[in-house]
Protein backbone atom coordinates (compact mmCIF):
# COMPACT_ATOMS: atom_id res chain seq x y z
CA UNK A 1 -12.32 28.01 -12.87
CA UNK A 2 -9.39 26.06 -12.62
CA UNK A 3 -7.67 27.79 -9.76
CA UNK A 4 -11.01 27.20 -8.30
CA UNK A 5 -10.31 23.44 -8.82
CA UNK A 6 -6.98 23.61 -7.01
CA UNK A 7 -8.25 25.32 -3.85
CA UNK A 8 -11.23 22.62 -3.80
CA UNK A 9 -8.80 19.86 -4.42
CA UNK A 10 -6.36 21.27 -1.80
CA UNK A 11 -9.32 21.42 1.03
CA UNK A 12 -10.07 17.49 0.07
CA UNK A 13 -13.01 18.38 -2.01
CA UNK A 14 -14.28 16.39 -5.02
CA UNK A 15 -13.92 17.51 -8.17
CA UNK A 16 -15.35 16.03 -11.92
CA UNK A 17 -13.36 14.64 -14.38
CA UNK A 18 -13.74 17.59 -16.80
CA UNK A 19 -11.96 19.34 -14.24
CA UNK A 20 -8.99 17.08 -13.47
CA UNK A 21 -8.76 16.83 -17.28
CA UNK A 22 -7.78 20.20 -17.53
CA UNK A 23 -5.31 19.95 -14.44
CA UNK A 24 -3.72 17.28 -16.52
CA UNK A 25 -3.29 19.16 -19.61
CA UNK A 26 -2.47 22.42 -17.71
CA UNK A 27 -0.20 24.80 -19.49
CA UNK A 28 1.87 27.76 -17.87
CA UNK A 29 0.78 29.86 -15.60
CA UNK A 30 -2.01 27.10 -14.12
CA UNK A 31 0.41 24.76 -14.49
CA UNK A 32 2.83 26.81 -12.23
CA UNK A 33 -0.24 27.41 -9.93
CA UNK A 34 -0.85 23.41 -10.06
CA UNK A 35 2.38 22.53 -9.09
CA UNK A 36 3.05 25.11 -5.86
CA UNK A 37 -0.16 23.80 -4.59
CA UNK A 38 0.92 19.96 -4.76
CA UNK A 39 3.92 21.24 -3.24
CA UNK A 40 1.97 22.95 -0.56
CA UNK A 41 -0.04 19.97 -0.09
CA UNK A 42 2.72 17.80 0.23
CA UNK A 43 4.38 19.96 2.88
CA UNK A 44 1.50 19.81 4.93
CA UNK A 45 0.47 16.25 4.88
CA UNK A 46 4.03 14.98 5.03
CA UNK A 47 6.21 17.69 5.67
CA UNK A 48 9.81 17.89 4.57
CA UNK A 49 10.99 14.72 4.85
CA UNK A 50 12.09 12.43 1.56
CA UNK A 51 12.52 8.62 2.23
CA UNK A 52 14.95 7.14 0.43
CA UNK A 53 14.54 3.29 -0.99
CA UNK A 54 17.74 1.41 -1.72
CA UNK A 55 16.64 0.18 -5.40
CA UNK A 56 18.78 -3.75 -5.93
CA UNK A 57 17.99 -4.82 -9.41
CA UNK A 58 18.81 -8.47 -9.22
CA UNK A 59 17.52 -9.70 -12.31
CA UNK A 60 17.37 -8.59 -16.01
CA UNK A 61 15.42 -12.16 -16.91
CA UNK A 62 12.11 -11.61 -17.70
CA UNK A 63 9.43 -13.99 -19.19
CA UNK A 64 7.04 -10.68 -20.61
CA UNK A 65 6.74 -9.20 -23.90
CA UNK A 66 5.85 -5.89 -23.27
CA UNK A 67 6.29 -3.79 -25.93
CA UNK A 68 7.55 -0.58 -24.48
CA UNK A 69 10.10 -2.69 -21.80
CA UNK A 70 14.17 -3.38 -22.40
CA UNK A 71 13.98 -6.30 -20.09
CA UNK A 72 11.48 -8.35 -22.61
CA UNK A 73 12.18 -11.73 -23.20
CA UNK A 74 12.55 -11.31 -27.02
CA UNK A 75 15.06 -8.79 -26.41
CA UNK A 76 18.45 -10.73 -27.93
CA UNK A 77 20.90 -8.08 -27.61
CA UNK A 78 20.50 -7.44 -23.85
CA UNK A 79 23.36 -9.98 -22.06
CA UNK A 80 21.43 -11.16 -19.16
CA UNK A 81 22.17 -11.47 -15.32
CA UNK A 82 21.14 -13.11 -12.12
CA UNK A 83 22.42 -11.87 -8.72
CA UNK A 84 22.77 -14.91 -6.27
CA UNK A 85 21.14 -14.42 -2.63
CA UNK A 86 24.35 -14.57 -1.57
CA UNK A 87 25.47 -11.04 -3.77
CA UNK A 88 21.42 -9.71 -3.01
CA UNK A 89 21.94 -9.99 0.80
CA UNK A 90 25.68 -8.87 0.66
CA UNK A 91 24.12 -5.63 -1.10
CA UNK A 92 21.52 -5.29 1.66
CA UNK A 93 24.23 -4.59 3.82
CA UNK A 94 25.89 -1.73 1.98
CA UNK A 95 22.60 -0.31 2.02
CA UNK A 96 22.34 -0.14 5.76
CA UNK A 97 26.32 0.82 6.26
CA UNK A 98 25.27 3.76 3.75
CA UNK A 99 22.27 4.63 6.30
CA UNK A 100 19.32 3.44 4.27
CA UNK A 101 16.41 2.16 6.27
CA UNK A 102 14.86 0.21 3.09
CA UNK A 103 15.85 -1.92 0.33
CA UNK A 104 13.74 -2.18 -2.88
CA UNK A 105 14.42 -5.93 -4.86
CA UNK A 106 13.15 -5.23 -8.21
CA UNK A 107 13.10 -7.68 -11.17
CA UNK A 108 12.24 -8.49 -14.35
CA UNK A 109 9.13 -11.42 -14.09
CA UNK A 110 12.13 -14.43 -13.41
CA UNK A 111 10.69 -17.29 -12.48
CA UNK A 112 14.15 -18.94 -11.33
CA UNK A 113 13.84 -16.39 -8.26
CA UNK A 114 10.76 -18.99 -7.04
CA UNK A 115 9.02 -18.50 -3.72
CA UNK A 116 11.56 -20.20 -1.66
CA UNK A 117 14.62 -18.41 -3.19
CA UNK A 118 12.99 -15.15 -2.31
CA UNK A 119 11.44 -15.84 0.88
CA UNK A 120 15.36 -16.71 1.72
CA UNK A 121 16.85 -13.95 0.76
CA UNK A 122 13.36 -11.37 2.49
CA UNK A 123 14.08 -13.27 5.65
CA UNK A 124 17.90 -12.92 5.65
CA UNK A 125 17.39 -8.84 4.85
CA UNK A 126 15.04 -8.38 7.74
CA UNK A 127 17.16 -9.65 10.30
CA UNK A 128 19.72 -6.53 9.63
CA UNK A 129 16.30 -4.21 10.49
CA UNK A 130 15.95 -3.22 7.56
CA UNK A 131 11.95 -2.54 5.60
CA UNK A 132 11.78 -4.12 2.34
CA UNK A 133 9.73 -3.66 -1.09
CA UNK A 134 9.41 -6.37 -3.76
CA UNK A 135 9.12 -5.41 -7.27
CA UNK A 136 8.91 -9.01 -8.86
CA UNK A 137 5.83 -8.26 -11.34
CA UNK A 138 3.00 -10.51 -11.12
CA UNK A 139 3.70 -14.00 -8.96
CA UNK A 140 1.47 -17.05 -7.58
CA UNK A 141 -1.10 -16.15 -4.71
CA UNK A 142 0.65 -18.81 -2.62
CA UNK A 143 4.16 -16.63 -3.08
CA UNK A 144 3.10 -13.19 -2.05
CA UNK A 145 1.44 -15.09 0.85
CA UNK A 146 4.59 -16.21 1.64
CA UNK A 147 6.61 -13.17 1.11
CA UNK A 148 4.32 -11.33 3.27
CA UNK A 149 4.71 -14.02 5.83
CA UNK A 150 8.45 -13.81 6.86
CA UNK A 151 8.57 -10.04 6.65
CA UNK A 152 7.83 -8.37 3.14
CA UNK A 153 6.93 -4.46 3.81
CA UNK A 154 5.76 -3.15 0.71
CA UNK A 155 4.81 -4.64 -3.30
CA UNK A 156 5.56 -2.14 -6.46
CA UNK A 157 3.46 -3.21 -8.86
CA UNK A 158 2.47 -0.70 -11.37
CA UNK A 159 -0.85 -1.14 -13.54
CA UNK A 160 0.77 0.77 -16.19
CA UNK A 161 -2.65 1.98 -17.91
CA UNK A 162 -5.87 1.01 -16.94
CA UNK A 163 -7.39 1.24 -20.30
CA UNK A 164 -7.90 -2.45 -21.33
CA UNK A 165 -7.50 -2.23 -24.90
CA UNK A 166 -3.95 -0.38 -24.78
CA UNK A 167 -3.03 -2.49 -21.61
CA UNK A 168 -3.89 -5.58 -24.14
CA UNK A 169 -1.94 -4.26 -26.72
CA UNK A 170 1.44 -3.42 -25.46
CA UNK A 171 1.42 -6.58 -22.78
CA UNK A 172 0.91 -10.08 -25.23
CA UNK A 173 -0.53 -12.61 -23.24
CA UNK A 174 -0.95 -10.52 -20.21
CA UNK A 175 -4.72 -9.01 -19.16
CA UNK A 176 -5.63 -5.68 -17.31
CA UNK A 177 -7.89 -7.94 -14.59
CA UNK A 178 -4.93 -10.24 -13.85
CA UNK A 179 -3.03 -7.05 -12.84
CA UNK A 180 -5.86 -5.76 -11.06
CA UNK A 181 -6.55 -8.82 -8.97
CA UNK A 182 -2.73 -9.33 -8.32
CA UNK A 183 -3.06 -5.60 -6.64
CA UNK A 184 -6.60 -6.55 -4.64
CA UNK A 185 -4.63 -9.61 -3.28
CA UNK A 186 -1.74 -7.30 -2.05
CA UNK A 187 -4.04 -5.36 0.06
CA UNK A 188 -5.69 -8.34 1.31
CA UNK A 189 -2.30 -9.84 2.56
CA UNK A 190 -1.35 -6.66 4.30
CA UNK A 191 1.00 -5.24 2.08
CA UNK A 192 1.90 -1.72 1.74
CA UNK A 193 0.84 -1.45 -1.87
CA UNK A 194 2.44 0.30 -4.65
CA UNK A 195 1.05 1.15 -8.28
CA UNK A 196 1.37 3.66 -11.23
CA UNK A 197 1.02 4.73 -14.62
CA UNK A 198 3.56 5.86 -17.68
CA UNK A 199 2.83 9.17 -18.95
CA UNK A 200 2.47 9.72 -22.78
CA UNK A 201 2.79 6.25 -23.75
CA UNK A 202 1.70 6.04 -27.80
CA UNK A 203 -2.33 5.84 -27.97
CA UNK A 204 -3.12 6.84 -24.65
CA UNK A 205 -5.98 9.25 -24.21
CA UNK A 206 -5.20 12.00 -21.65
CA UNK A 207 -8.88 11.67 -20.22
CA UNK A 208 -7.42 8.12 -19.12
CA UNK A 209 -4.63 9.73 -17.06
CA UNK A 210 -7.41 10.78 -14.80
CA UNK A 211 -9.09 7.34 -14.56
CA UNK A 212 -5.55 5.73 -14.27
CA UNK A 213 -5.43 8.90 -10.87
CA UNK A 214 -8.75 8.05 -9.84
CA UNK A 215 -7.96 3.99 -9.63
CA UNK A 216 -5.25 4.81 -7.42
CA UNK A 217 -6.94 7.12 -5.21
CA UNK A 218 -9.82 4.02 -5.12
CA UNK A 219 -7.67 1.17 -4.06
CA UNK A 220 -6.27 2.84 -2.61
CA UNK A 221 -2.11 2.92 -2.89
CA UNK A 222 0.32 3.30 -0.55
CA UNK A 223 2.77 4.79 -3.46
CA UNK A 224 2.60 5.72 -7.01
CA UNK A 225 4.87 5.71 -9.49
CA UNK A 226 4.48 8.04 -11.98
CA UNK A 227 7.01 8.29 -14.85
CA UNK A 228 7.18 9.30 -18.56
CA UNK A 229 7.61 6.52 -21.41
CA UNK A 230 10.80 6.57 -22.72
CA UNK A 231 11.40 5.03 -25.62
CA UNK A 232 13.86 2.13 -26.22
CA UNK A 233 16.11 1.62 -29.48
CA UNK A 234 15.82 -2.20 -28.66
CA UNK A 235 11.55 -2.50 -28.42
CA UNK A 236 8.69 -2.44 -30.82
CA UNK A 237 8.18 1.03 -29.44
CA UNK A 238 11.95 2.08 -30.44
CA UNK A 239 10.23 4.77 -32.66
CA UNK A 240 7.71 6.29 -30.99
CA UNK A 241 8.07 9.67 -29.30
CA UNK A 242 8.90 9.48 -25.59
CA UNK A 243 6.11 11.42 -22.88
CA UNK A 244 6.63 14.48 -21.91
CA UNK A 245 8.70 16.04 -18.65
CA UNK A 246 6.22 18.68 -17.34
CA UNK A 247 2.73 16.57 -18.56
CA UNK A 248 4.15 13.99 -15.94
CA UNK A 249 4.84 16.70 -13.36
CA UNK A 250 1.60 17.37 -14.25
CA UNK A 251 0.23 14.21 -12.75
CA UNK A 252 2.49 13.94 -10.01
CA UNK A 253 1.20 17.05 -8.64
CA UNK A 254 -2.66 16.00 -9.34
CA UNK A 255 -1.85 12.84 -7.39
CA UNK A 256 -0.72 14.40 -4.57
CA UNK A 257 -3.27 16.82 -4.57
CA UNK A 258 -5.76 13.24 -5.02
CA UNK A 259 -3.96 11.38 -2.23
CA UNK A 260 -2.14 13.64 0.38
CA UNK A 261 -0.62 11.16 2.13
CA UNK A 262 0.68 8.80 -0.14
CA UNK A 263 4.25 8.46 -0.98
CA UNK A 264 5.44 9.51 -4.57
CA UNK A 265 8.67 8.76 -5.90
CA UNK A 266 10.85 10.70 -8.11
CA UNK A 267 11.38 8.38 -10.70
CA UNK A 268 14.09 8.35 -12.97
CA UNK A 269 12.44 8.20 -15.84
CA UNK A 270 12.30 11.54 -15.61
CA UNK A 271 16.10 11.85 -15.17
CA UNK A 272 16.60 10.16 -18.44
CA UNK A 273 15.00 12.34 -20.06
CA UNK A 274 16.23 15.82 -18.48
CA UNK A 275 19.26 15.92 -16.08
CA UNK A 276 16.82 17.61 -13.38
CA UNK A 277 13.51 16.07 -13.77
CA UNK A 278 14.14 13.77 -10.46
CA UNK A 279 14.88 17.00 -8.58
CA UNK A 280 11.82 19.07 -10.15
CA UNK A 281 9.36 16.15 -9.18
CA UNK A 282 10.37 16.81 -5.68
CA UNK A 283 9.13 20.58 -5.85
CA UNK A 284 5.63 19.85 -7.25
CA UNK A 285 4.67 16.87 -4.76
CA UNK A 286 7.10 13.61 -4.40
CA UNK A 287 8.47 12.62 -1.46
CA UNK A 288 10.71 9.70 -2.39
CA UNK A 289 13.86 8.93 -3.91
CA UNK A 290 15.32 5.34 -5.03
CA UNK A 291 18.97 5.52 -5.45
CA UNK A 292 20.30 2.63 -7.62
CA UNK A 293 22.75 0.55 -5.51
CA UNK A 294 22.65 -2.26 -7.58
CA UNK A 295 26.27 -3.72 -7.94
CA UNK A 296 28.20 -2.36 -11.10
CA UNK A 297 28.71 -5.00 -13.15
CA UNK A 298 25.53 -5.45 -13.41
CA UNK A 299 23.68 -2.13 -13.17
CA UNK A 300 24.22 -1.06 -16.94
CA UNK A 301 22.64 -4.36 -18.10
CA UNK A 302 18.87 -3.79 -16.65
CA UNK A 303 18.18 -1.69 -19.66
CA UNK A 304 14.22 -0.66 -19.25
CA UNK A 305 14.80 2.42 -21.38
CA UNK A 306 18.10 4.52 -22.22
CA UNK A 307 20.38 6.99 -20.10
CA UNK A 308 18.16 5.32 -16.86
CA UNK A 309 21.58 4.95 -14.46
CA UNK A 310 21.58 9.05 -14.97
CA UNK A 311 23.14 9.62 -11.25
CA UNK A 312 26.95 8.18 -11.28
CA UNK A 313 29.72 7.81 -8.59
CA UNK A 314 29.87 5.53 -5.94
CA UNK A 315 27.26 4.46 -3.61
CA UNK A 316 28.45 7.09 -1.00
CA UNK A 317 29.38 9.50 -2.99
CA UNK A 318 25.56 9.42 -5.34
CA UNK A 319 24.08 9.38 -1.38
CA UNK A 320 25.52 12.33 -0.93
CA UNK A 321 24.84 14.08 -4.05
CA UNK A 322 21.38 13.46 -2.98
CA UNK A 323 21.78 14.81 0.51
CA UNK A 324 23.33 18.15 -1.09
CA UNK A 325 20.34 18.61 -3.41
CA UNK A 326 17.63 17.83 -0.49
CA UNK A 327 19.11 20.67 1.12
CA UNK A 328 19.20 22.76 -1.61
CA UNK A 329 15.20 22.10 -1.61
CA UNK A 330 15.07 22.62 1.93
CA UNK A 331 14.29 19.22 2.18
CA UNK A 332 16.06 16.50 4.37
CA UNK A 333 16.05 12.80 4.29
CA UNK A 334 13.62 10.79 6.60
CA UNK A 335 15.04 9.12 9.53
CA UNK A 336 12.04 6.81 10.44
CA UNK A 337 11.40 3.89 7.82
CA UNK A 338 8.53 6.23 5.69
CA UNK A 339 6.22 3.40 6.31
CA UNK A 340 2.21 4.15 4.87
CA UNK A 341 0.17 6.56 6.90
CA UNK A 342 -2.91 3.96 5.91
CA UNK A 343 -1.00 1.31 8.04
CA UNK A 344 -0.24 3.57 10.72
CA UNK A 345 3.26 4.33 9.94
């Protein structure tokens, strides 16, 4: 029955959630059946070009609790960091002397980065030609507006869960439909829009792995990011066990299976927890890889979860690490910008 389900998934059919369920929770040899279709699929909707994003982490401040998160605010023993515009747009340009055709500016939720700093610093990037993605968590109406307005590509902002009461409980303060509305009003500005889930976080019910799939498939995203939890010695969560590698391959390769055409990084999550899980989320559906470029005083201090810097060297010499591994996949990186195929890119 449930190679049945990957031919009917492969050919765009629907399936029901009993079925995806057991996708999900697939177990050698389906699982090796689940993940050479995804790969399949993924070659044929998008070929064998991986787009790599240029990841600047310009900010370790953060005004959010979450439990699970190194960045929160009640984290004392994390020493804290702001890159100036100056140092953010200086960065930008190492990016595009190193050949990459997109820069990703992700941050804790730092209000001192307000609408006008960043709309700076998104203006000064795009005049080098470069795309760019925001990662700034959850910001006014009137700022994403703006953002969009002088040249913002794409918005990361993953719903983490979308079961309410575990979404309540590991984000104080925070509420499921804020997150969801903040995600509507991306796609309404024009936005290439990116979401995603953790994988194995403590109290989440597999069958809401599916509905977590299904929501993206509905809003529909432009990317997913799809990584294990990993716990972190300095979080309420410090002793909880971390996800597991191959249940989030898993649901990598049911997402692309759900949503052909989106683009699906290789997170490194998945690197912190085994040295190849970047590389063996390429071979069961993703198509995207964000090498850290953030400068090196700083790039130890955005802490999100342990061992996450897990690909060392220089700039140069991590891009070409990464080069020498795509090939090894028979994969090579994308030339073009690896803009949405919903906005016609």
């Amino acid at each position: 029955m449930e190679t049945q389900t990957l031919k009917q998934l492969a050919a765009g059919e629907e399936c029901s959630r009993e079925q995806l369920l057991a996708l999900v929770e697939a177990e050698s040899p389906l699982q090796q059946a689940l993940w050479a279709q995804a790969d399949r699929v993924r070659a044929r909707f998008l070929g064998q070009e991986v787009h790599l994003r240029a990841l600047i982490e310009i900010s370790n401040y953060c005004c959010c609790h979450c439990l699970y998160c190194g960045l929160r605010s009640a984290n004392g023993r994390l020493q804290r960091y702001r890159m100036s515009p100056e140092e953010i747009v200086d960065t930008a340009k190492e990016a595009l002397q190193l050949g990459y055709k997109t820069v990703v500016l992700q941050s804790g939720e730092d209000p001192w980065y307000d609408g006008d700093k960043i709309a700076g610093i998104v203006s000064e990037i795009k005049k080098l030609g470069l795309a760019v993605t925001l990662s700034l968590g959850e910001r006014r109406p009137e700022e994403l507006a703006l953002w969009r307005r002088v040249g913002a590509d794409r918005y990361l902002l993953r719903h983490e869960t979308i079961d309410r009461e575990l979404y309540q409980g590991l984000h104080p303060g925070r509420s499921l439909e804020a997150r969801l509305e903040t995600l509507e009003q991306l796609r309404r500005l024009g936005y290439q829009v990116g979401a995603g889930m953790m994988v194995g976080l403590p109290q989440q019910r597999t069958e809401t792995l599916v509905e977590d799939l299904l929501f993206l498939r509905r809003l529909p995203v432009d990317m997913a990011g799809i990584g294990p939890f990993v716990a972190n010695g300095s979080t309420p969560l410090a002793d909880a066990p971390s996800g597991r590698v191959d249940r989030t391959l898993n649901v990598v390769a049911l997402a692309r299976l759900l949503m052909p055409y989106a683009h699906l990084p290789a997170t490194t999550a998945l690197g912190a927890l085994e040295s190849q899980g970047r590389w063996a989320a390429l071979q069961v559906g993703a198509n995207v890889v964000m090498p850290n470029i953030t400068p090196r005083e700083y790039r130890d201090k955005y802490e999100l979860y342990p061992n996450k810097n897990s690909i060392q060297g220089s700039n140069s010499d991590a891009r070409e690490n990464i080069e020498k591994v795509l090939q090894g996949l028979n994969r090579r990186i994308g030339q073009g910008y690896g803009h949405s195929r919903l906005v016609g890119g």
